[in-house]
PDB file of N, CA and C in Angstrom:
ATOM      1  N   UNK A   1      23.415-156.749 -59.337  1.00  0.00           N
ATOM      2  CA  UNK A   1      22.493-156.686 -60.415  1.00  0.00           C
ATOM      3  C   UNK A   1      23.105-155.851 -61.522  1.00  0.00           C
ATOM      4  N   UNK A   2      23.090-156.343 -62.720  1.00  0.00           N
ATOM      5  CA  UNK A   2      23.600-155.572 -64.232  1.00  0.00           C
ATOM      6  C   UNK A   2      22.598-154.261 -64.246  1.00  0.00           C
ATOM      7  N   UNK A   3      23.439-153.330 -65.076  1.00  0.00           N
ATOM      8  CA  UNK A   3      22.467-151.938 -65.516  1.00  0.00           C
ATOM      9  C   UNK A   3      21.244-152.608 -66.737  1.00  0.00           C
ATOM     10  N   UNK A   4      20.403-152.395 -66.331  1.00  0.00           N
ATOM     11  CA  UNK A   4      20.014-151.931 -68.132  1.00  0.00           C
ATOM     12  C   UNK A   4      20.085-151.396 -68.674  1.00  0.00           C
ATOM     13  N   UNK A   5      20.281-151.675 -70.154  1.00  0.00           N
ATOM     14  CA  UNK A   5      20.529-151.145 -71.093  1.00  0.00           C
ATOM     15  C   UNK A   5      19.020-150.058 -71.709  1.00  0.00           C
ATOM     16  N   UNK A   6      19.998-148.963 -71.879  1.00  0.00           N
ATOM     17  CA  UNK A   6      18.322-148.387 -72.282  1.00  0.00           C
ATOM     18  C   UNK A   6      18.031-148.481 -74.075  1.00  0.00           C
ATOM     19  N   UNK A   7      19.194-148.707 -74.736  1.00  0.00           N
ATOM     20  CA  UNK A   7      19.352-149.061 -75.938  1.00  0.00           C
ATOM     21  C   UNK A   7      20.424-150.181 -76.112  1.00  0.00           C
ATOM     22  N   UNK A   8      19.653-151.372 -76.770  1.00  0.00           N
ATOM     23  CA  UNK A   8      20.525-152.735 -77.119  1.00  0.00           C
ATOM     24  C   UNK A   8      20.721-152.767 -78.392  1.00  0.00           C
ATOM     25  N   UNK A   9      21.198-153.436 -79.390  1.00  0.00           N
ATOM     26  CA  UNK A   9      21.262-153.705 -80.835  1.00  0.00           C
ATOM     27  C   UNK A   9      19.835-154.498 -81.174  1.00  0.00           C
ATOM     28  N   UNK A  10      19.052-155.235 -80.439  1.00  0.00           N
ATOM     29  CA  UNK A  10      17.441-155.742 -80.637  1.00  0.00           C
ATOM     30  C   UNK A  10      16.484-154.904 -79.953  1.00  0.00           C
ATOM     31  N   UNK A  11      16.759-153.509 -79.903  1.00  0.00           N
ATOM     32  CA  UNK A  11      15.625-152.713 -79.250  1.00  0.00           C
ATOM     33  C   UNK A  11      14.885-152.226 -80.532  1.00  0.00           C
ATOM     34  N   UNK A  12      15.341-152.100 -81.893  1.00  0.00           N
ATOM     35  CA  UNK A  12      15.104-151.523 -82.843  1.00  0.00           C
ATOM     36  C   UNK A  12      15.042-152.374 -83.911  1.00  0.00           C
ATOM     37  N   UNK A  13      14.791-153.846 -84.253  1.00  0.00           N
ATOM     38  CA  UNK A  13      15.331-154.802 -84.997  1.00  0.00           C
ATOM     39  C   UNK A  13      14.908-154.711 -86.494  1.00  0.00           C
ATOM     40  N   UNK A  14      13.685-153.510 -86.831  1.00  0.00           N
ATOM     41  CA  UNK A  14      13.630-153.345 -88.158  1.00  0.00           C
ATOM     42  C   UNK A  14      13.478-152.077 -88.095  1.00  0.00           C
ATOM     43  N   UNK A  15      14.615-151.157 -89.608  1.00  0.00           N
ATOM     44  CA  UNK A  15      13.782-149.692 -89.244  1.00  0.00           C
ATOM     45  C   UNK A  15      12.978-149.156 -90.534  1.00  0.00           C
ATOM     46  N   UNK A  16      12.093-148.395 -89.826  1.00  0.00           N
ATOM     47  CA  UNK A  16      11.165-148.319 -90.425  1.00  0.00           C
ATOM     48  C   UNK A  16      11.373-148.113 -91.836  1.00  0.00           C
ATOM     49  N   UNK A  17      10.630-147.887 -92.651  1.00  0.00           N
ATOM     50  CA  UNK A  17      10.327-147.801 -94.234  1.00  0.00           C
ATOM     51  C   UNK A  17       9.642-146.481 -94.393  1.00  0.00           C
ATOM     52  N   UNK A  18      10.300-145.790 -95.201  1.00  0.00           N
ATOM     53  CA  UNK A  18       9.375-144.323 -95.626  1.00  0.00           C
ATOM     54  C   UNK A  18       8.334-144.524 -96.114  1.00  0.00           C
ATOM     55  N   UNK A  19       7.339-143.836 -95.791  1.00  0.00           N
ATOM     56  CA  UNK A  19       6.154-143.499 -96.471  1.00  0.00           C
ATOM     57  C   UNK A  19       6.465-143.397 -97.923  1.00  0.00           C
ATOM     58  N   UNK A  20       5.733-144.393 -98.925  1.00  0.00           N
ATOM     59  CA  UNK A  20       5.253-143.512-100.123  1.00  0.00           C
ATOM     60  C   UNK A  20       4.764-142.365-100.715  1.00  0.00           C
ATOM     61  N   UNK A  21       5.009-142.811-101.905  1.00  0.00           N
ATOM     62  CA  UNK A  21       4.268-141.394-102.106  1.00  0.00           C
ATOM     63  C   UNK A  21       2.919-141.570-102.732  1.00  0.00           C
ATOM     64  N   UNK A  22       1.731-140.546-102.545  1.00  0.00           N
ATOM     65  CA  UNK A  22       0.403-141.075-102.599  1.00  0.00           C
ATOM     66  C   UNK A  22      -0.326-140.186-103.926  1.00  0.00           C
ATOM     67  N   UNK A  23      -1.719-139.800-104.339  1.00  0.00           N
ATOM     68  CA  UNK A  23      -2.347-138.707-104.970  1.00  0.00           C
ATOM     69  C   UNK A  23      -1.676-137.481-104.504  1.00  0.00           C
ATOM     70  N   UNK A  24      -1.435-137.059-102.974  1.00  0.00           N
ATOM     71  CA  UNK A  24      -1.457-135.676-102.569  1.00  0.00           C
ATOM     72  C   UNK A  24      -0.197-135.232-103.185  1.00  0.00           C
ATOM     73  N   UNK A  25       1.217-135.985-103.755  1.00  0.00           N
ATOM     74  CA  UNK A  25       2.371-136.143-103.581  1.00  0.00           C
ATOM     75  C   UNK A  25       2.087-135.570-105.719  1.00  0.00           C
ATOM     76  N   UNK A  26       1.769-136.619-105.819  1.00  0.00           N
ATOM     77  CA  UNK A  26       1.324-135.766-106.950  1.00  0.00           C
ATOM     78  C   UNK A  26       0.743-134.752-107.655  1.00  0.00           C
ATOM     79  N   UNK A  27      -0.503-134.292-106.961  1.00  0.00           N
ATOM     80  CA  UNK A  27      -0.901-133.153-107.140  1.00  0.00           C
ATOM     81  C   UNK A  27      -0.246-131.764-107.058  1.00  0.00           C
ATOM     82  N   UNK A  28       0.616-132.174-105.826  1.00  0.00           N
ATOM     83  CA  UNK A  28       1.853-130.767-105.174  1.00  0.00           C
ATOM     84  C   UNK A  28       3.213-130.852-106.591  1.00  0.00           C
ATOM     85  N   UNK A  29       3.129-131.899-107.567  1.00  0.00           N
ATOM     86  CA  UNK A  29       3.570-132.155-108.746  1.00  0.00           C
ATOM     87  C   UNK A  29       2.746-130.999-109.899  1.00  0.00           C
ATOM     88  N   UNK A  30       1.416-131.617-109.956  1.00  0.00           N
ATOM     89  CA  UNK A  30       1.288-131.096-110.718  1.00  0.00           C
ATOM     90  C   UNK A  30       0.949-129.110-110.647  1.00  0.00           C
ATOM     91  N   UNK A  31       0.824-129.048-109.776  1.00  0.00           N
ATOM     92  CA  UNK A  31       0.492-127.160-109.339  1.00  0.00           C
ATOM     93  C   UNK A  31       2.020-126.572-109.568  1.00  0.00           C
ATOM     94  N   UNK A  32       3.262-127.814-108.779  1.00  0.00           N
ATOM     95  CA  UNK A  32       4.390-127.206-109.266  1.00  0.00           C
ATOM     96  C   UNK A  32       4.556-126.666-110.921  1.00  0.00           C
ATOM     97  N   UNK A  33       3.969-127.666-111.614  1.00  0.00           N
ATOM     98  CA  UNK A  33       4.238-127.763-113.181  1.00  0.00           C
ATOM     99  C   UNK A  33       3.238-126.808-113.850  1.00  0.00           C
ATOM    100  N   UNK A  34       2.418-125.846-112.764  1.00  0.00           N
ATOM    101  CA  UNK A  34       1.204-125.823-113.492  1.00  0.00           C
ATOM    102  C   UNK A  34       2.111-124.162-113.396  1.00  0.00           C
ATOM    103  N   UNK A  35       2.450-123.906-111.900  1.00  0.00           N
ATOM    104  CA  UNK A  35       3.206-122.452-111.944  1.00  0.00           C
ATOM    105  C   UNK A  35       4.246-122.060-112.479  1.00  0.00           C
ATOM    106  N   UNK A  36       5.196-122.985-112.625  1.00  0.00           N
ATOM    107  CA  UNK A  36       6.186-122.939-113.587  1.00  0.00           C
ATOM    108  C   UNK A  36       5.573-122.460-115.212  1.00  0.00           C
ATOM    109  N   UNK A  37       4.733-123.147-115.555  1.00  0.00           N
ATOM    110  CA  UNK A  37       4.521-122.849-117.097  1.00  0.00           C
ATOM    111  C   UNK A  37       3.755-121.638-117.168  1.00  0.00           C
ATOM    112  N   UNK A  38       2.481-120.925-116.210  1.00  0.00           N
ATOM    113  CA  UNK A  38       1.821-120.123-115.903  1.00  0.00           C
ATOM    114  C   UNK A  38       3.295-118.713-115.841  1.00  0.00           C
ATOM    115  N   UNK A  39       4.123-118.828-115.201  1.00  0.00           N
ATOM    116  CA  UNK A  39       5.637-117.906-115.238  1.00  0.00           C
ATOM    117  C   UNK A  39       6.208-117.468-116.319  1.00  0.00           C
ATOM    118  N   UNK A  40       5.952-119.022-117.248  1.00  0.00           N
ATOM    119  CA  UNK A  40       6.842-118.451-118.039  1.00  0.00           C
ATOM    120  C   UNK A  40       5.909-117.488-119.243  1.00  0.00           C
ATOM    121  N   UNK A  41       4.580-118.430-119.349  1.00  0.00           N
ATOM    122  CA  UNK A  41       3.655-117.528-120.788  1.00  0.00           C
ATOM    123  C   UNK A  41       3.580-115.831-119.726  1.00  0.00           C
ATOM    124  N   UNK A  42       3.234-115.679-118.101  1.00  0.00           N
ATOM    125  CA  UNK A  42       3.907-114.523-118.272  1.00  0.00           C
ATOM    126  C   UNK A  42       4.574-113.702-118.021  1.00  0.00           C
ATOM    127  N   UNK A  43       5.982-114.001-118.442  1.00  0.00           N
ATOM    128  CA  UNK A  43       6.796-113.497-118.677  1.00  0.00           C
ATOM    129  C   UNK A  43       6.810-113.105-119.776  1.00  0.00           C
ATOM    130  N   UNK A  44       6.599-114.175-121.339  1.00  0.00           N
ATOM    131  CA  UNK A  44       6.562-113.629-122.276  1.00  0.00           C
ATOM    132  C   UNK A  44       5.808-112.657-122.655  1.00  0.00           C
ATOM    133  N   UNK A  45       4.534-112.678-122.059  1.00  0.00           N
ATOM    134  CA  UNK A  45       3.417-111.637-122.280  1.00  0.00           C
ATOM    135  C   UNK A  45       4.005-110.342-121.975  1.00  0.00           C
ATOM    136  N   UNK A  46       4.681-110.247-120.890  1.00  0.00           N
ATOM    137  CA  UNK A  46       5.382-109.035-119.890  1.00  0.00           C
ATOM    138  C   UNK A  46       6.285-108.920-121.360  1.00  0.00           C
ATOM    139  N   UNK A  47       7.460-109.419-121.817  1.00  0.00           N
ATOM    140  CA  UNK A  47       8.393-108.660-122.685  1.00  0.00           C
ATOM    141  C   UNK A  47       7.910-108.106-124.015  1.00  0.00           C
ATOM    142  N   UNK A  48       6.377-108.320-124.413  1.00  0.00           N
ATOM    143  CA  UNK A  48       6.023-108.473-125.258  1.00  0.00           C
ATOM    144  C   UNK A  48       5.963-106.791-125.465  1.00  0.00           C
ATOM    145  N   UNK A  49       5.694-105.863-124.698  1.00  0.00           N
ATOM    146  CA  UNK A  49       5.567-105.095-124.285  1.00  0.00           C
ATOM    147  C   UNK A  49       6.729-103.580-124.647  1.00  0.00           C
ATOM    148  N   UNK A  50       6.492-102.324-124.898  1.00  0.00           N
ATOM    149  CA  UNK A  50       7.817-101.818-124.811  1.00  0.00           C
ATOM    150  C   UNK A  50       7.972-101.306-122.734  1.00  0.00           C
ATOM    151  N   UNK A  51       9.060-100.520-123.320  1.00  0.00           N
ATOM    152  CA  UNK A  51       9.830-100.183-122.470  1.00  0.00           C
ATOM    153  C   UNK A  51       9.451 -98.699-121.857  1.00  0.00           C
ATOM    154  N   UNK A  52       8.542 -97.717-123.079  1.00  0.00           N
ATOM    155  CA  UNK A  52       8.561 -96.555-122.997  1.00  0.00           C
ATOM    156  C   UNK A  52       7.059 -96.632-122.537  1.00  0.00           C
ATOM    157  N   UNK A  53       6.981 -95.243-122.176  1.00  0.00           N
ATOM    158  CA  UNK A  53       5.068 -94.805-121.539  1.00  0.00           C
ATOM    159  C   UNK A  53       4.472 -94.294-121.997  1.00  0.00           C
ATOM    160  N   UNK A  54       3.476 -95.552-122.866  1.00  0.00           N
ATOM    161  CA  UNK A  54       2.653 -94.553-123.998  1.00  0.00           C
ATOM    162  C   UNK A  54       1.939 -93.401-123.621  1.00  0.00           C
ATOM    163  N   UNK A  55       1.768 -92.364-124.523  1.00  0.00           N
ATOM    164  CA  UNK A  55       1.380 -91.131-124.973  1.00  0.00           C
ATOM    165  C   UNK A  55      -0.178 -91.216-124.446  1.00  0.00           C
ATOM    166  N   UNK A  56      -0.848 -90.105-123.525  1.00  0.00           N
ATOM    167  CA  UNK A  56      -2.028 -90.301-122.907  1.00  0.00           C
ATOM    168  C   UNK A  56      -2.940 -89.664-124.606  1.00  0.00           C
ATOM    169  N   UNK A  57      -4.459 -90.273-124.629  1.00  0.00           N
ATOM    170  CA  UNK A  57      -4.850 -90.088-125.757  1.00  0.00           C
ATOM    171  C   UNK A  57      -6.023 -88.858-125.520  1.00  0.00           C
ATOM    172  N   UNK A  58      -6.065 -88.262-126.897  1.00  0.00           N
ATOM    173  CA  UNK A  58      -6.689 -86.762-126.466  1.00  0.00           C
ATOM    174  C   UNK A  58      -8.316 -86.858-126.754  1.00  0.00           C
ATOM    175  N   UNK A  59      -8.665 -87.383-126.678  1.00  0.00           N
ATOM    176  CA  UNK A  59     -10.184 -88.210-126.262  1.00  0.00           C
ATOM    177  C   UNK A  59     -10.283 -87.466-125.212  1.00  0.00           C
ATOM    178  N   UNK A  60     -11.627 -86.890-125.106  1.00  0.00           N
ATOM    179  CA  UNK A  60     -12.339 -86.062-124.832  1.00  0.00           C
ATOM    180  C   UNK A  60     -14.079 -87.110-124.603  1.00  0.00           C
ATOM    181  N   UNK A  61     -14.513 -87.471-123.689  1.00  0.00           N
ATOM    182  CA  UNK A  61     -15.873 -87.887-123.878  1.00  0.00           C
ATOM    183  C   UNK A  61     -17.188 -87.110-123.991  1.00  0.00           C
ATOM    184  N   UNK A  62     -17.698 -87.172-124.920  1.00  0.00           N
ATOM    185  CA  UNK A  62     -19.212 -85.988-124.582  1.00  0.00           C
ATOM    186  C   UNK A  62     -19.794 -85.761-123.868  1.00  0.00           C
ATOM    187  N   UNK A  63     -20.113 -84.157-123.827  1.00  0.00           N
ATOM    188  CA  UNK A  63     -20.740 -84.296-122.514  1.00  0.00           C
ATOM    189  C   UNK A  63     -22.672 -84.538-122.451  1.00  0.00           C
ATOM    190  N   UNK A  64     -23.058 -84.526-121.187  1.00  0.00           N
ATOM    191  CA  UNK A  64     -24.308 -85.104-121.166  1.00  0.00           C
ATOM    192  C   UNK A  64     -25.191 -83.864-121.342  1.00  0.00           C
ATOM    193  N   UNK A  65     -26.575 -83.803-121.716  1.00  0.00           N
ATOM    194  CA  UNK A  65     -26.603 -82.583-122.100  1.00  0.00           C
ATOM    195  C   UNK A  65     -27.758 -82.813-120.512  1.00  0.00           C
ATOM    196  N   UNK A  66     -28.316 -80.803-120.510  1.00  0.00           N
ATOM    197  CA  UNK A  66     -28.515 -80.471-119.653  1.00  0.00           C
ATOM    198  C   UNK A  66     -29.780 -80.942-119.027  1.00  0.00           C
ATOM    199  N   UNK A  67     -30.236 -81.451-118.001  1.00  0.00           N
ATOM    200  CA  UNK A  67     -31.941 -81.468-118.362  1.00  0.00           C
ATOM    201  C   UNK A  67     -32.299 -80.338-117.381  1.00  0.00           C
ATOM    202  N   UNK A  68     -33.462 -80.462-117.898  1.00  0.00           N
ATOM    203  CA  UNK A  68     -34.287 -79.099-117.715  1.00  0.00           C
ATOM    204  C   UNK A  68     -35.328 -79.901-116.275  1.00  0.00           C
ATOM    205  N   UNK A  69     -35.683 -79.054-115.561  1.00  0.00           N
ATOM    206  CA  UNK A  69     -36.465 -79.411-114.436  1.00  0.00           C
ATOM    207  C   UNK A  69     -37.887 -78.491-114.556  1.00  0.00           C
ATOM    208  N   UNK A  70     -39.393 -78.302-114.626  1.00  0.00           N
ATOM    209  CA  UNK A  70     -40.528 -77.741-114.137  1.00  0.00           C
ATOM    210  C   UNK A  70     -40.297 -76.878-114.009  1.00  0.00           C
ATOM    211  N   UNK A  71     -41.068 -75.710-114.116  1.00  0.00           N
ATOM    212  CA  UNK A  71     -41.117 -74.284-112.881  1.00  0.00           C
ATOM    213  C   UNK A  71     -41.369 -75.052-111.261  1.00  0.00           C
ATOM    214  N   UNK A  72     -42.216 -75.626-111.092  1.00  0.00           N
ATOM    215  CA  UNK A  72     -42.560 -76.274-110.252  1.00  0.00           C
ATOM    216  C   UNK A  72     -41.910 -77.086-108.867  1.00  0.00           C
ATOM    217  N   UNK A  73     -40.845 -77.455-109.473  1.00  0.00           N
ATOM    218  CA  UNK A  73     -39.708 -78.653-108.820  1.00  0.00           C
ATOM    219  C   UNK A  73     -40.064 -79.964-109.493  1.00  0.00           C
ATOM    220  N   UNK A  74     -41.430 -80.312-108.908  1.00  0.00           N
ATOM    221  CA  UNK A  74     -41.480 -81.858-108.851  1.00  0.00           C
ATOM    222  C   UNK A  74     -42.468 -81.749-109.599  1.00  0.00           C
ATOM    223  N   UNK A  75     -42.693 -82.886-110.281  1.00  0.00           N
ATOM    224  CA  UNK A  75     -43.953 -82.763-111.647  1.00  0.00           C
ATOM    225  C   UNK A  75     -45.208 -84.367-110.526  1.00  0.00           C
ATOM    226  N   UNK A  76     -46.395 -84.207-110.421  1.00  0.00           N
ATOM    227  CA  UNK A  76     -47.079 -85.028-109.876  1.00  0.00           C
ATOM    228  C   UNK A  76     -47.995 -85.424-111.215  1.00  0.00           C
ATOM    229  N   UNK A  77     -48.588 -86.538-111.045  1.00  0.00           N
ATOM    230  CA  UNK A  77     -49.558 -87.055-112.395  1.00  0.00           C
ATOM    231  C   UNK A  77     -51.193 -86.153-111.960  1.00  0.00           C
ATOM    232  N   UNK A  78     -51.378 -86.297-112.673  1.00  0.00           N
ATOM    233  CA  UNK A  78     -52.889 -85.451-113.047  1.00  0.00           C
ATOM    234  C   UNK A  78     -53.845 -87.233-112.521  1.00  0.00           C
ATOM    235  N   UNK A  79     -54.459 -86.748-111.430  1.00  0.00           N
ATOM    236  CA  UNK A  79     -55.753 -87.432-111.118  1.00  0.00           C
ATOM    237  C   UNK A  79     -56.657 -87.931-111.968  1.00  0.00           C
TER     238      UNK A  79
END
């Protein structure tokens, strides 16, 4: 009795065809195109910028004034 063959030249007689490409194929297009351009405005924003560390500003906020509390503690309404 002959071996079989576990692979012949007609075990495989068409090969397959890649998948297309679909919506999802595009979308992963467009987010590419969307981060790329999102990089670059900032970047420019980033150089727009200097180099040195601005000067802290001498602003001062007012202060709140004091309140005053009762002799009492707690003030109740009159009956």
């Amino acid at each position: 009795m002959a071996a079989a063959r576990s692979r012949g030249r007609l075990a495989d007689p068409m090969p397959e065809a890649k998948p297309s490409s679909d919506a999802y194929v595009g979308l992963l297009a467009i987010s590419l195109v969307a981060m790329v351009v999102g990089t670059v405005f900032l970047t420019m924003d980033y150089l727009q910028y200097d180099s040195k560390v601005p000067t802290p500003s001498k602003y001062s906020p007012p202060t709140a004034p004091a309140q005053t509390v009762p002799a009492g503690g707690v003030t109740t309404p009159a009956p």
